[in-house]
Protein backbone atom coordinates (compact mmCIF):
# COMPACT_ATOMS: atom_id res chain seq x y z
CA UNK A 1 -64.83 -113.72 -39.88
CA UNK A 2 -64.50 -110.19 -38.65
CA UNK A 3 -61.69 -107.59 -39.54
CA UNK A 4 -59.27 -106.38 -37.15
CA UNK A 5 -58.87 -102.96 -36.77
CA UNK A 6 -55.64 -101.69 -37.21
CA UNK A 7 -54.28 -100.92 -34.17
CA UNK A 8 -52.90 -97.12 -35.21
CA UNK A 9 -56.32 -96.60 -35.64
CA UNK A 10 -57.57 -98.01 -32.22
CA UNK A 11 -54.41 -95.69 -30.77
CA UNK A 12 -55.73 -92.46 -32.00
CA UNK A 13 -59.48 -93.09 -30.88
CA UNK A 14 -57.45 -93.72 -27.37
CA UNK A 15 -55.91 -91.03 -27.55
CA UNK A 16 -58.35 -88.36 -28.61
CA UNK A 17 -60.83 -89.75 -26.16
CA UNK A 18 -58.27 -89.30 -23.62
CA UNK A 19 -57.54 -85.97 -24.27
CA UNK A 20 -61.26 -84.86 -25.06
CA UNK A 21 -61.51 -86.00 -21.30
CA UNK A 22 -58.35 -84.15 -19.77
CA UNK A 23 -59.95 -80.73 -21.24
CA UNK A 24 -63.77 -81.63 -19.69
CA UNK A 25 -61.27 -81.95 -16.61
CA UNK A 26 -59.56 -78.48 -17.33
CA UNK A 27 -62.72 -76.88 -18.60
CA UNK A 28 -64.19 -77.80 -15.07
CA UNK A 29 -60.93 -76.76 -12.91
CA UNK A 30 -61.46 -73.55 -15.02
CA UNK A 31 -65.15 -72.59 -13.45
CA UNK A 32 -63.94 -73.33 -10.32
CA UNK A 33 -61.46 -70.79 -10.43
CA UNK A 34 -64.46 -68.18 -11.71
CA UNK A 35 -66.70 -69.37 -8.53
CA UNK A 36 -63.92 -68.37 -6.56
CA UNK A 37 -63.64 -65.30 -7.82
CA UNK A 38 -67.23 -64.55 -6.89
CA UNK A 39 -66.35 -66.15 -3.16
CA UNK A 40 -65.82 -62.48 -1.63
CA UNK A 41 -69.25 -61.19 -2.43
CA UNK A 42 -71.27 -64.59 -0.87
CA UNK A 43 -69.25 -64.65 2.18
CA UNK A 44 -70.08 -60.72 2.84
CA UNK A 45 -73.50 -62.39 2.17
CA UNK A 46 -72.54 -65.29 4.85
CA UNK A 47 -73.16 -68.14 2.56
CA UNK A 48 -71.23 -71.39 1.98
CA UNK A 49 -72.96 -72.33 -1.57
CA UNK A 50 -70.35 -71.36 -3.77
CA UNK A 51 -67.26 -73.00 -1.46
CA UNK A 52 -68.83 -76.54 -2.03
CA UNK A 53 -69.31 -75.90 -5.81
CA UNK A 54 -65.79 -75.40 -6.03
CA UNK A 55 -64.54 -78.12 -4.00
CA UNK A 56 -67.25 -80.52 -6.38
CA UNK A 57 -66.04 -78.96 -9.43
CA UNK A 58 -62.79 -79.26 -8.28
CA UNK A 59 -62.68 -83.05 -7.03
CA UNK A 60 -64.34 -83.91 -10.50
CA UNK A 61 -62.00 -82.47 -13.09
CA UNK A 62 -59.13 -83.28 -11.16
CA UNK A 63 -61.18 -87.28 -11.68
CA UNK A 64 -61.40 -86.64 -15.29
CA UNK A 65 -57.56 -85.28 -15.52
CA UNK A 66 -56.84 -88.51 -13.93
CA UNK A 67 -59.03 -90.83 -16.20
CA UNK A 68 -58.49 -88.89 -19.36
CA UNK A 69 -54.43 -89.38 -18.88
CA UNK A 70 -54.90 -92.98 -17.79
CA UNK A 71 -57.04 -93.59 -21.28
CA UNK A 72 -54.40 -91.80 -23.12
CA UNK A 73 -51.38 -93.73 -21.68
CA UNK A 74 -53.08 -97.05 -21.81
CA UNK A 75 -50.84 -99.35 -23.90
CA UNK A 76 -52.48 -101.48 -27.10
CA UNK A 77 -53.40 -105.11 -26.54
């Protein structure tokens, strides 16, 4: 017969995988903001490039905020 796991213990993986998640997210939301600080020199250049990596990196961490807080708020079985 197996052993259950205490369920503190299942809790705290939850939650650290949740927030190792949220700060991916951040981390992400975080180069966007350094592409767009780069924005004024490509559009003197009249390139789009850099626009679209933000709005990817962007839509992604804001997905992995999402995620990462649903993980962490999840309620034990």
């Amino acid at each position: 017969m197996a052993k259950a796991k205490p369920v503190e213990t299942d809790i705290e993986v939850r939650r650290e995988r949740g927030m190792a998640v949220v700060v991916i997210g951040w981390l992400l939301w975080g180069f966007a903001l350094l592409f767009l600080f780069f924005r004024p020199a490509e559009i003197r250049r009249g390139g789009t490039g850099i626009l679209y990596a933000v709005l990817a990196l962007g839509a992604v961490g804001l997905l992995l905020n999402i995620i990462g807080w649903r993980i962490r708020s999840r309620r034990a079985k």
